[in-house]
Protein backbone atom coordinates (compact mmCIF):
# COMPACT_ATOMS: atom_id res chain seq x y z
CA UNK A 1 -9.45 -23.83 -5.29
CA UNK A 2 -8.09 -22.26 -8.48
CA UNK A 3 -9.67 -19.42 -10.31
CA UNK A 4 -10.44 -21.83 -13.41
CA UNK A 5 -11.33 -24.55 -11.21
CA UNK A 6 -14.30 -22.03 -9.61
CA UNK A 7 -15.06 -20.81 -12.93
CA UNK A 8 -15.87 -24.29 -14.51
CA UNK A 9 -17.97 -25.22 -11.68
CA UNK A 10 -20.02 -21.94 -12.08
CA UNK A 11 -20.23 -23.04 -15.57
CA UNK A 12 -21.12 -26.83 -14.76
CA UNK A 13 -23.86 -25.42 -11.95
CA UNK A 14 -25.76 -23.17 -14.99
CA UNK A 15 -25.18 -25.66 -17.29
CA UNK A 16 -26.96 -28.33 -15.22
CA UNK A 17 -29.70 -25.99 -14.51
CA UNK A 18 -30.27 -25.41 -18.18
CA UNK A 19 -30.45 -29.02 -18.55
CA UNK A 20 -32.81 -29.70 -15.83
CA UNK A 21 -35.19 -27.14 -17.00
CA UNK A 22 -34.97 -28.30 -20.74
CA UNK A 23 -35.60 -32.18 -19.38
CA UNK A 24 -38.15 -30.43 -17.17
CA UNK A 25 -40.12 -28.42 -20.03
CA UNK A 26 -39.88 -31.80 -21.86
CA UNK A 27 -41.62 -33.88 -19.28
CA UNK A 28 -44.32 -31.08 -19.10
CA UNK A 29 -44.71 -31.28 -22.70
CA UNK A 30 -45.27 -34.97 -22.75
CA UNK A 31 -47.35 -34.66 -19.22
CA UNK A 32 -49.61 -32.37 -22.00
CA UNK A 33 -49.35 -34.53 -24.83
CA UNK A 34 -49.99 -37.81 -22.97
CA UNK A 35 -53.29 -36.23 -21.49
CA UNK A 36 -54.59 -34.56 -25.00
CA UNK A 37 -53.81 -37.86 -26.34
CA UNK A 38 -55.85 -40.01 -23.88
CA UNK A 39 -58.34 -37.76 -23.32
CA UNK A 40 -59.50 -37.73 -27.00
CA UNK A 41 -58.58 -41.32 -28.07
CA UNK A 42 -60.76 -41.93 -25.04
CA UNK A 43 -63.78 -39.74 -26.50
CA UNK A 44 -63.36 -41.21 -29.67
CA UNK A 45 -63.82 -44.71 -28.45
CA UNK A 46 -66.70 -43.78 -25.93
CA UNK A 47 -68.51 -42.43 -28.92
CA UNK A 48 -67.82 -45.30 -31.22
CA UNK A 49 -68.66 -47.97 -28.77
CA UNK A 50 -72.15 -46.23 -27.85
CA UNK A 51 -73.22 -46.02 -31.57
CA UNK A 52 -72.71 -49.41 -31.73
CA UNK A 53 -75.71 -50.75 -29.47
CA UNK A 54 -77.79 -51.43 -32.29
CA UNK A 55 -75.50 -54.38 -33.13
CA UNK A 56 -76.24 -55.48 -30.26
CA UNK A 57 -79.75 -55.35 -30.92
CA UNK A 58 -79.80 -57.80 -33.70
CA UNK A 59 -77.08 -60.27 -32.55
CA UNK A 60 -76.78 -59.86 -28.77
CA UNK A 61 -73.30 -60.29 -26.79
CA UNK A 62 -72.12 -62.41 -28.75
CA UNK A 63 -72.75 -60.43 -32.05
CA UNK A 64 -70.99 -57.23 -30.02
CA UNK A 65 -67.90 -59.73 -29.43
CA UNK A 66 -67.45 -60.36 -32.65
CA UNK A 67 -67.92 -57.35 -33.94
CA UNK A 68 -65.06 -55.27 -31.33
CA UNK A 69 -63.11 -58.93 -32.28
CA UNK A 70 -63.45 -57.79 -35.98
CA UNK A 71 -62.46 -54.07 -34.85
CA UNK A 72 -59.53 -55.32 -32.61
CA UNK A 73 -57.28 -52.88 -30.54
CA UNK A 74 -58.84 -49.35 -30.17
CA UNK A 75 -55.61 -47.06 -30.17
CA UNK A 76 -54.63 -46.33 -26.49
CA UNK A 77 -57.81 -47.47 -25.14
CA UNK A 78 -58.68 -51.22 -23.03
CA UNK A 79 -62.33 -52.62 -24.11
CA UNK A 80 -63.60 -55.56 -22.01
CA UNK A 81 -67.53 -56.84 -22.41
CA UNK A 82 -69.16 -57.90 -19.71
CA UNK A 83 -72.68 -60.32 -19.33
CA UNK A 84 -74.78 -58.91 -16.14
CA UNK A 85 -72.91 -61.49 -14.06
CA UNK A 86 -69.56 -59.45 -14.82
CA UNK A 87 -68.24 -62.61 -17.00
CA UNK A 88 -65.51 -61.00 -19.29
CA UNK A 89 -67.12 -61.73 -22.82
CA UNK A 90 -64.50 -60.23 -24.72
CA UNK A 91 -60.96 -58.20 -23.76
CA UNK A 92 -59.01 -56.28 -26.87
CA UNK A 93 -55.55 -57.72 -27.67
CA UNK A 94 -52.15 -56.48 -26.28
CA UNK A 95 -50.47 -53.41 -28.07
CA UNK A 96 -48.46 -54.62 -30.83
CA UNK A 97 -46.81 -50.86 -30.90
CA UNK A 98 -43.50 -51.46 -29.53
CA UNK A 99 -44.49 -54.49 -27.96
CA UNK A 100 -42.76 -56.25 -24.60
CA UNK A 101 -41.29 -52.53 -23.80
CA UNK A 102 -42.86 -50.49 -21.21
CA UNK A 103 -41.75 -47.59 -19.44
CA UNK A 104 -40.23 -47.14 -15.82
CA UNK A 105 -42.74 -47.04 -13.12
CA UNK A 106 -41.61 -43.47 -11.51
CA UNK A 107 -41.85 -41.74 -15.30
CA UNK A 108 -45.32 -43.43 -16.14
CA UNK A 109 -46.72 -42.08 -12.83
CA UNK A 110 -44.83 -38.64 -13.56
CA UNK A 111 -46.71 -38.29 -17.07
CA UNK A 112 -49.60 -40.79 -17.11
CA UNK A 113 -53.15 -38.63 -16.61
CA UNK A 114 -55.05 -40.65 -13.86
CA UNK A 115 -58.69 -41.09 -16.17
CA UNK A 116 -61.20 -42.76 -14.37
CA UNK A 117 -62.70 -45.89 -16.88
CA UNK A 118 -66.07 -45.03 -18.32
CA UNK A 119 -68.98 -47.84 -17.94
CA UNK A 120 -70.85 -48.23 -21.51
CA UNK A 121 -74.25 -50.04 -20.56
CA UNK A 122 -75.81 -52.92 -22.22
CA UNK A 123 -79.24 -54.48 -21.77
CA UNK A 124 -77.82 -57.53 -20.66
CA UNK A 125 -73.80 -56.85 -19.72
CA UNK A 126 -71.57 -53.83 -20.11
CA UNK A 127 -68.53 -52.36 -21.92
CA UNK A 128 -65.47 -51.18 -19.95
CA UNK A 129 -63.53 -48.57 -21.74
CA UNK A 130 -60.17 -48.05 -20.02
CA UNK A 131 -57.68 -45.11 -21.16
CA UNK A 132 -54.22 -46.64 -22.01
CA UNK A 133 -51.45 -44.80 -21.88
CA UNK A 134 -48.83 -47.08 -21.47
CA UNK A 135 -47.52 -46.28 -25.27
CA UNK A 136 -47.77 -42.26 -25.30
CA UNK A 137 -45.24 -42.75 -22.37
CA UNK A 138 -42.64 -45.33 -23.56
CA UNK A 139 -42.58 -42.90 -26.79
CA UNK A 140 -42.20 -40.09 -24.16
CA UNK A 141 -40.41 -41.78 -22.34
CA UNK A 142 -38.10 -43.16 -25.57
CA UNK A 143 -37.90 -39.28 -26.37
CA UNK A 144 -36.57 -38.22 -22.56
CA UNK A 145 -33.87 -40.80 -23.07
CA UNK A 146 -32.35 -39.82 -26.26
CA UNK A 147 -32.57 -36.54 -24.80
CA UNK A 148 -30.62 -37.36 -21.68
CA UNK A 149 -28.01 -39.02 -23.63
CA UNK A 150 -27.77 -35.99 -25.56
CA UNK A 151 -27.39 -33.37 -23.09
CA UNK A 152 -25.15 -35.56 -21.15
CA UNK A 153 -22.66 -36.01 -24.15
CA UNK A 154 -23.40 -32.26 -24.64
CA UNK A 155 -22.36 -31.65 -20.70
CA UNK A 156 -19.27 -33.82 -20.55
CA UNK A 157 -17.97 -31.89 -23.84
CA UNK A 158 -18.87 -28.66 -23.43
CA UNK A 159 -17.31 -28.89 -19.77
CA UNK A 160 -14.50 -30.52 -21.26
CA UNK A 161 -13.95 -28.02 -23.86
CA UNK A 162 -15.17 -24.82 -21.80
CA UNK A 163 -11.96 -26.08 -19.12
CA UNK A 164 -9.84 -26.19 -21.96
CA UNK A 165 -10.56 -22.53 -23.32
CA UNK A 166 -10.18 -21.53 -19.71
CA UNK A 167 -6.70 -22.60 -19.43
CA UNK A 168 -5.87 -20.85 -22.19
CA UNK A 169 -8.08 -17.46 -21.12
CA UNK A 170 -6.64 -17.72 -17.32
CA UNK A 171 -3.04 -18.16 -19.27
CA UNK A 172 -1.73 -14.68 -18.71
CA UNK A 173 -2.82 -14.85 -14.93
CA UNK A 174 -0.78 -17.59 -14.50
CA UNK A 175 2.40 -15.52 -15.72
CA UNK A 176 1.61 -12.80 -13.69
CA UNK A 177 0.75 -14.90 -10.45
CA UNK A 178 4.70 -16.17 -11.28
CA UNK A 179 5.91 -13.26 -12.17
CA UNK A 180 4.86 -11.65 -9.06
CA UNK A 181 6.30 -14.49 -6.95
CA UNK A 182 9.54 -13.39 -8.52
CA UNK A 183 8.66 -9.86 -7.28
CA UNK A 184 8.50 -11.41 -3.80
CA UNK A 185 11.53 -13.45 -4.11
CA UNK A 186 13.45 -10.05 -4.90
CA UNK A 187 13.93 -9.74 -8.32
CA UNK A 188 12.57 -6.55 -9.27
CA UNK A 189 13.65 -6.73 -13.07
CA UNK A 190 11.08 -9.37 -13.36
CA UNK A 191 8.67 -8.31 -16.80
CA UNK A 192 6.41 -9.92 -18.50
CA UNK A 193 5.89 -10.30 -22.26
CA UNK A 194 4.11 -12.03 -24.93
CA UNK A 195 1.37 -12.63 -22.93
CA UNK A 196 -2.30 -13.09 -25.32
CA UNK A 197 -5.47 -10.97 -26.10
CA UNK A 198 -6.52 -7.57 -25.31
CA UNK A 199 -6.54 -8.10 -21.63
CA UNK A 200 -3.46 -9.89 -21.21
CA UNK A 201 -1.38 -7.15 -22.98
CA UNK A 202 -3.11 -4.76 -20.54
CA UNK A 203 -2.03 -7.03 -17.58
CA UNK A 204 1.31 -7.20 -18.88
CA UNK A 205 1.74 -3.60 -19.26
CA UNK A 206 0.23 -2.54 -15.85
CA UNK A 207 2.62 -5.58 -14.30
CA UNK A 208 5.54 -4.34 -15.83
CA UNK A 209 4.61 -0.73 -15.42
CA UNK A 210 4.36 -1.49 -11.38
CA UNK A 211 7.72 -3.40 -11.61
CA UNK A 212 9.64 -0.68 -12.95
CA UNK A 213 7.99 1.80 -10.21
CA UNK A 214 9.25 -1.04 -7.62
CA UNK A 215 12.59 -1.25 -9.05
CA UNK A 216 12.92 2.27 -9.25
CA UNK A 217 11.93 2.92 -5.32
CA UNK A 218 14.08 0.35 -4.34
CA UNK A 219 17.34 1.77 -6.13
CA UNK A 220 16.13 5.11 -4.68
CA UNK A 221 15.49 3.65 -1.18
CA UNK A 222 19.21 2.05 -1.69
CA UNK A 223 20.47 5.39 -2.82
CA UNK A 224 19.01 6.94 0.16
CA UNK A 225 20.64 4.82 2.30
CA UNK A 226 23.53 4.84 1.29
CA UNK A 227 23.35 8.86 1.07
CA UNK A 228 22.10 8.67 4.77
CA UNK A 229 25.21 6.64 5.88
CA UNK A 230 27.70 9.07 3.54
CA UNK A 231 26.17 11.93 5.37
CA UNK A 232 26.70 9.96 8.85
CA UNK A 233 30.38 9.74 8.03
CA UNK A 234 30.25 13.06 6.68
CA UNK A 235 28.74 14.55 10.05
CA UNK A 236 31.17 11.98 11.91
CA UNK A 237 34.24 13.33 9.89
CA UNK A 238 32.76 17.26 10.26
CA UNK A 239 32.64 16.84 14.10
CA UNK A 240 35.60 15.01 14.21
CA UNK A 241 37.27 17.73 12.12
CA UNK A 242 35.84 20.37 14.54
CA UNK A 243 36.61 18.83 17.60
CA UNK A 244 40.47 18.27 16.32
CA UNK A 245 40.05 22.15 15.43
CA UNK A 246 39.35 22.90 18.71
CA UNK A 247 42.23 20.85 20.77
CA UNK A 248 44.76 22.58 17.78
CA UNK A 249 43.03 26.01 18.89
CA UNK A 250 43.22 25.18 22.51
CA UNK A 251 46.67 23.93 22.21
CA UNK A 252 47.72 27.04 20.20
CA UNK A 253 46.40 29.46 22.60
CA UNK A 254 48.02 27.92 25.51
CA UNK A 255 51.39 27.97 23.79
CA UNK A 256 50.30 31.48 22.99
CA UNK A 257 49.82 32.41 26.70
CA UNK A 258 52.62 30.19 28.19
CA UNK A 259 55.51 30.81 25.74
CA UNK A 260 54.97 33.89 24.27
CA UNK A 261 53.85 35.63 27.23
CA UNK A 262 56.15 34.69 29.15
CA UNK A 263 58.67 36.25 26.52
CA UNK A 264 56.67 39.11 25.98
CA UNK A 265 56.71 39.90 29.53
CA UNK A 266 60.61 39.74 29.83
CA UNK A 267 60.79 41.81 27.13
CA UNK A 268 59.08 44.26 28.82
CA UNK A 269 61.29 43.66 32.10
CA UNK A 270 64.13 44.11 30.41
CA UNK A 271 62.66 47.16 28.54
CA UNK A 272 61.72 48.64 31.77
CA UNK A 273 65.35 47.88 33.38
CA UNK A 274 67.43 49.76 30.56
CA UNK A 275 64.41 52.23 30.73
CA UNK A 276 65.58 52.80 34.45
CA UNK A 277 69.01 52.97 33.74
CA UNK A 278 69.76 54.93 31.12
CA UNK A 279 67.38 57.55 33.23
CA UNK A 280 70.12 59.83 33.98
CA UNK A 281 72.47 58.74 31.21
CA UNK A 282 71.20 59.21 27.71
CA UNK A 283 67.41 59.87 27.51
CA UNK A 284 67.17 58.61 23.67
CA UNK A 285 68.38 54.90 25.11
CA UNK A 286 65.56 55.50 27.68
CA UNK A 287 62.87 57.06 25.11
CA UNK A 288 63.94 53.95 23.11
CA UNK A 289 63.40 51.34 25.73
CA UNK A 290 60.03 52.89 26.30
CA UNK A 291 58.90 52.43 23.32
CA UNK A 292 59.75 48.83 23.45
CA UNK A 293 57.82 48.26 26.28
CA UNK A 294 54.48 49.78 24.64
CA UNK A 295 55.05 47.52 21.84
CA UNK A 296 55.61 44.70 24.28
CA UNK A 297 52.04 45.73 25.21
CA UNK A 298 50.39 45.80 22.42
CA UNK A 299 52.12 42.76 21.36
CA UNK A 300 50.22 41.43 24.02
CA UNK A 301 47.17 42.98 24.17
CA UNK A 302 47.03 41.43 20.82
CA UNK A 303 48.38 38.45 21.28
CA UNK A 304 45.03 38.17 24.18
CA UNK A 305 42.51 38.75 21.63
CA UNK A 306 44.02 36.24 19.27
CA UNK A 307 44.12 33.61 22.15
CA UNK A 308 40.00 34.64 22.79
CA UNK A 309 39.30 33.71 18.99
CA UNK A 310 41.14 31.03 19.22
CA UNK A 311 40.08 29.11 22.30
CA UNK A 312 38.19 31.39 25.03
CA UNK A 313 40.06 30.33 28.54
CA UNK A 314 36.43 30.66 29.97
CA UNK A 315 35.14 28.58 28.36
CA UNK A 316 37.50 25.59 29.62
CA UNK A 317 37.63 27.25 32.90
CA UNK A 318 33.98 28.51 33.78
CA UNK A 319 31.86 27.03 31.24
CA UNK A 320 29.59 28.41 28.22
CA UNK A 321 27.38 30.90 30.99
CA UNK A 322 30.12 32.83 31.86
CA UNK A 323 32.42 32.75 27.92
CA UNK A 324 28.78 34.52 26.23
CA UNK A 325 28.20 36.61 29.26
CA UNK A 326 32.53 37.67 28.69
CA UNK A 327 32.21 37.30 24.72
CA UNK A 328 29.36 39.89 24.61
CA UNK A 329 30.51 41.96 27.56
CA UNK A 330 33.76 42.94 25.26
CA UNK A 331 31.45 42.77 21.88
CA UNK A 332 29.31 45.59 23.79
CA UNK A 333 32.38 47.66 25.71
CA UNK A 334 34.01 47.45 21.46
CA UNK A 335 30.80 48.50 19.93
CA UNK A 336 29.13 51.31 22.26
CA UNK A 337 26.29 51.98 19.66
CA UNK A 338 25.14 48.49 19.13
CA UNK A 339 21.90 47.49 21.90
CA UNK A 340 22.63 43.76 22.76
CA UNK A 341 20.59 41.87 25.39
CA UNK A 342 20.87 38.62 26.11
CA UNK A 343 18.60 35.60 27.36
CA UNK A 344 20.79 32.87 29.50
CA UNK A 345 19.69 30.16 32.08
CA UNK A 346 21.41 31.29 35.21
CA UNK A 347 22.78 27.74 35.13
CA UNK A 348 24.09 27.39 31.89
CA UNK A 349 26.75 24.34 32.41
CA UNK A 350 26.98 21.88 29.85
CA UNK A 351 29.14 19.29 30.12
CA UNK A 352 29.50 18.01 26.35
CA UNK A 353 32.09 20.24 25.46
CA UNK A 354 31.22 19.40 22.14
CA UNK A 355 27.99 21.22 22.50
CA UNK A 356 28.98 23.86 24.09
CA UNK A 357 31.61 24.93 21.92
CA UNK A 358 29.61 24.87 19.29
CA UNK A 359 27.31 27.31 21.16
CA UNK A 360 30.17 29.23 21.72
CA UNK A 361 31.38 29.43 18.20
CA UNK A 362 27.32 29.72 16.50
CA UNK A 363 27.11 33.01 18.65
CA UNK A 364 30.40 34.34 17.87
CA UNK A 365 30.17 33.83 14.36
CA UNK A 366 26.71 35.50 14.57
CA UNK A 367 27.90 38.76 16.52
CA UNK A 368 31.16 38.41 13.70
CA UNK A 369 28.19 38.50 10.48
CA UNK A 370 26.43 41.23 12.12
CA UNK A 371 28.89 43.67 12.80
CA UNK A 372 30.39 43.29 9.30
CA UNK A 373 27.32 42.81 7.36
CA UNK A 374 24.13 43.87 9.10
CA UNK A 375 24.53 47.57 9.86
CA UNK A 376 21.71 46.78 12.79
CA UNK A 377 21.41 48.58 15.69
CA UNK A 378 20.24 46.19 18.09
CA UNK A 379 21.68 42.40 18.58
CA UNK A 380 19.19 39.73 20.62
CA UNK A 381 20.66 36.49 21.72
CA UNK A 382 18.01 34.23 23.76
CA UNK A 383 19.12 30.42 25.05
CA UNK A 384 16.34 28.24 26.16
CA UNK A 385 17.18 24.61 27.04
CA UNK A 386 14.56 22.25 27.21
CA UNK A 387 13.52 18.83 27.92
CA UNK A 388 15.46 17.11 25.03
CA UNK A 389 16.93 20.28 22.94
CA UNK A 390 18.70 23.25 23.28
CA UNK A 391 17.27 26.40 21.36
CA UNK A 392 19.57 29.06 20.43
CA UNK A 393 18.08 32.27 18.70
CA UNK A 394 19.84 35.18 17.60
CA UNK A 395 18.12 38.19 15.74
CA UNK A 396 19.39 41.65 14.64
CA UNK A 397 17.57 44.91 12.84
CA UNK A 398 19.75 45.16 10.26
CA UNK A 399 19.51 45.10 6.21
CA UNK A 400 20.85 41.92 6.00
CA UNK A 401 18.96 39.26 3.35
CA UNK A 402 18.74 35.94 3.39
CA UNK A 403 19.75 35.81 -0.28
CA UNK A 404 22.88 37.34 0.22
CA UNK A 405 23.83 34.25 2.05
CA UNK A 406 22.88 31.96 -0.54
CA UNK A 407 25.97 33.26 -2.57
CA UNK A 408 29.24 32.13 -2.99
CA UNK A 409 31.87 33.32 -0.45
CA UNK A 410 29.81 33.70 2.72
CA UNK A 411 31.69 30.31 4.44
CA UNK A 412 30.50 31.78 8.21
CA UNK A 413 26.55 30.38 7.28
CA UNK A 414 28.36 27.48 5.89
CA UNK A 415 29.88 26.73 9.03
CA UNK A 416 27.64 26.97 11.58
CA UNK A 417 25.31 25.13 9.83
CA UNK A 418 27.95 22.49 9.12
CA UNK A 419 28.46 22.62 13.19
CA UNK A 420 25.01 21.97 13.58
CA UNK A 421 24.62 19.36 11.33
CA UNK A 422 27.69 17.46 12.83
CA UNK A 423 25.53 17.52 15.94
CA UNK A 424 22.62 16.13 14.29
CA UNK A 425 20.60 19.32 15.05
CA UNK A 426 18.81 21.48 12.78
CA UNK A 427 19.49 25.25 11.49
CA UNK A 428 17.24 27.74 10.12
CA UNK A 429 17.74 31.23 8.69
CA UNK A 430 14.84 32.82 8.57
CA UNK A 431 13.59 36.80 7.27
CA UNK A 432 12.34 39.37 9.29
CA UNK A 433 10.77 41.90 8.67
CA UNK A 434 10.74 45.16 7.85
CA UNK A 435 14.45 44.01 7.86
CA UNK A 436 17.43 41.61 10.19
CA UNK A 437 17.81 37.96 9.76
CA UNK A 438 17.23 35.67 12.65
CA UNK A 439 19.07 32.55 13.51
CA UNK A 440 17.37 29.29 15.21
CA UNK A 441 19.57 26.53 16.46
CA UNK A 442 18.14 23.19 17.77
CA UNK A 443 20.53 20.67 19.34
CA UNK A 444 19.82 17.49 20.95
CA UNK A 445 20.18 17.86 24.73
CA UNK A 446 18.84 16.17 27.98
CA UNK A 447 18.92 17.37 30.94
CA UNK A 448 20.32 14.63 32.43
CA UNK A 449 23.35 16.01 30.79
CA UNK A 450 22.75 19.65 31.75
CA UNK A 451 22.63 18.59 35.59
CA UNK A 452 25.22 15.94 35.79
């Protein structure tokens, strides 16, 4: 049922009540009037008729006859005379007041008072004085109907007209119940204007005000997606980037090892070789080849650390435990004065070398920032793996600041956090105090990974 539909009945309903009392209140009033009326045109009568016995002194029944003959009809009263053998002498006329008419049965019983007739007596009959109310009622009763026909016109037209002016009230609802069917069916640029009266202008600026809160979190929700799925292919592209890093590193470091140490070493040979022969020849050819083959060795002493930064061969060929356990093992036989413990499962073996790489690179970047920037005296590295993540936290003493990262040029924050993010973990760098920064790493991991 509509809203203007329920409203008009709720109108009708009170409308039909007011009616009901005001026909009500009018049948009272007649109920009252009927009663006054009879009740006194009956008292009047009684009196009359009893003053008049002395006409019957001095002419008998017949003499009274013609005497309430001469009077005729007493207004809303019945007169029959009686002889003692209760022999109607006389009966008043009909009502000539609106004659032949005479009210419904239902509304003459509603308003008629029930007065008992009063017995006049006579020396030789009686009179019979009966209340009539049969014309008090048709005029009440003439009233109630012009009445009824009035509120009834009134009824159908105000209903008729209040219906109308609803339509036009409930207008602006109607806009917004179809503009917010629009809403539903997607189009969010969907306003409303124009719309009439006080109210509807506030409707229409609350509507459009919501619309352009909906359209505006829908082209941010769109936004964000499609900023979710550029970072996706961003990550995708940064770990892809990484991992193609890596096999260049790994393949660089093995050419490093094979081919250049294999020349470095013949150098050496054949360093060693004139070294030997020109022994008890010329000592400058032999001082000369010497010193060849200690720059063949530092050549490849060199050439070994490069191939660490570049790949670490145990990583590939023990797994991450044992590269941190070597990586700080040289970091702490380099640096004598720096205090470094470390915190590793005894079973450290992932097989995502993906993950573990970056591991191995978040740590050695770490140890890197520390020894150039910190100035710390003590290095902690702790590795917890868990049910579904792998923690890695490193913290130092040092006077590093968090806001000296936030600057341009430091790309080794940059990085791991890129690394992280690739692997759709999460980085923190967080203050300590009275002074060192410490580093928290979470990485999605599962043990079913870290025992298979």
């Amino acid at each position: 049922m509509s809203l203007r539909l329920q409203v008009n009945l709720i109108i009708t309903t009170l409308l039909a009540v007011f009616a009901s009392v005001l026909i009500g209140l009018q049948i009272d009033n007649t109920r009252r009037s009927v009663h006054e009326e009879m009740v006194g045109a009956n008292v009047v009568a009684s009196q009359l008729l009893s003053r008049m016995q002395w006409i019957y002194g001095n002419s008998g029944l017949e003499g009274m006859a013609g005497f309430l003959t001469q009077v005729g009809r007493i207004r809303a009263n019945d007169v029959e005379l009686r002889d003692d053998e209760d022999t109607v002498v006389y009966k008043s006329p009909p009502p000539t007041y609106k004659a032949g008419r005479v009210a419904p049965v239902w509304y003459s019983a509603l308003v008629a008072p029930p007065l008992e007739p009063k017995i006049i007596k006579l020396p030789n009959g009686h009179i019979v004085l009966q209340a009539d109310a049969s014309r008090a009622v048709l005029d009440g009763w003439d009233d109630l109907h012009l009445t009824l026909w009035i509120v009834l016109a009134g009824f159908v037209l105000g209903n008729a007209l209040i219906y109308a002016l609803m339509g036009r009230a409930l207008r602006p609802l109607q806009q917004l119940v179809q503009g917010l069917r629009h809403m539903a069916d997607g189009q969010y640029d969907t306003r409303l204007k124009g719309l009439a009266g006080h109210e509807g202008r506030q409707i229409g600026q609350a509507f459009n005000h919501m619309a352009q809160s909906v359209q505006d979190s829908v082209e941010a929700k769109r936004q964000a997606r499609e900023a979710a799925l550029a970072l996706a292919e961003n990550r995708e592209l940064t770990q892809t980037i990484q991992a193609r890093i890596e096999l260049e590193r790994a393949d660089i470091s093995r050419e490093l090892h094979d081919e250049l140490g294999q020349q470095v070493t013949a150098i050496k040979s054949v360093g060693l070789a004139i070294a030997r022969r020109a022994a008890d020849t010329d000592p400058s050819i032999e001082q000369s080849a010497r010193l060849v083959m200690q720059c063949a060795d530092q050549i490849y002493d060199g050439m070994h650390r490069m191939i660490a930064k570049l790949r670490p061969l145990a990583l590939d060929q023990f797994g991450l435990y044992d590269a941190l356990r070597d990586l700080l093992a040289d970091c702490q036989m380099q640096h004598p004065e720096l205090d470094i413990s470390a915190s590793l499962p005894d079973a450290l073996d992932i097989p995502d070398d993906a993950l573990a790489t970056a591991v191995y690179r978040i740590v050695q970047e770490a140890i890197t920032n520390v020894l150039r920037h910190a100035q710390a005296s003590r290095l902690e590295i702790r590795v917890t793996v868990a049910a579904d993540e792998l923690l890695l936290e490193v913290r130092d003493n040092g006077c590093g600041r968090i806001s000296q990262f936030q600057s341009s040029g430091h790309f080794g924050v940059s990085g791991m956090r890129e690394r992280v993010q690739a692997l759709n973990g999460r980085f923190n760098l967080l203050q300590r105090e009275p002074g060192g920064i410490e580093i928290q790493v979470r990485l999605p991991f599962s043990k079913q990974q870290h025992n298979a």
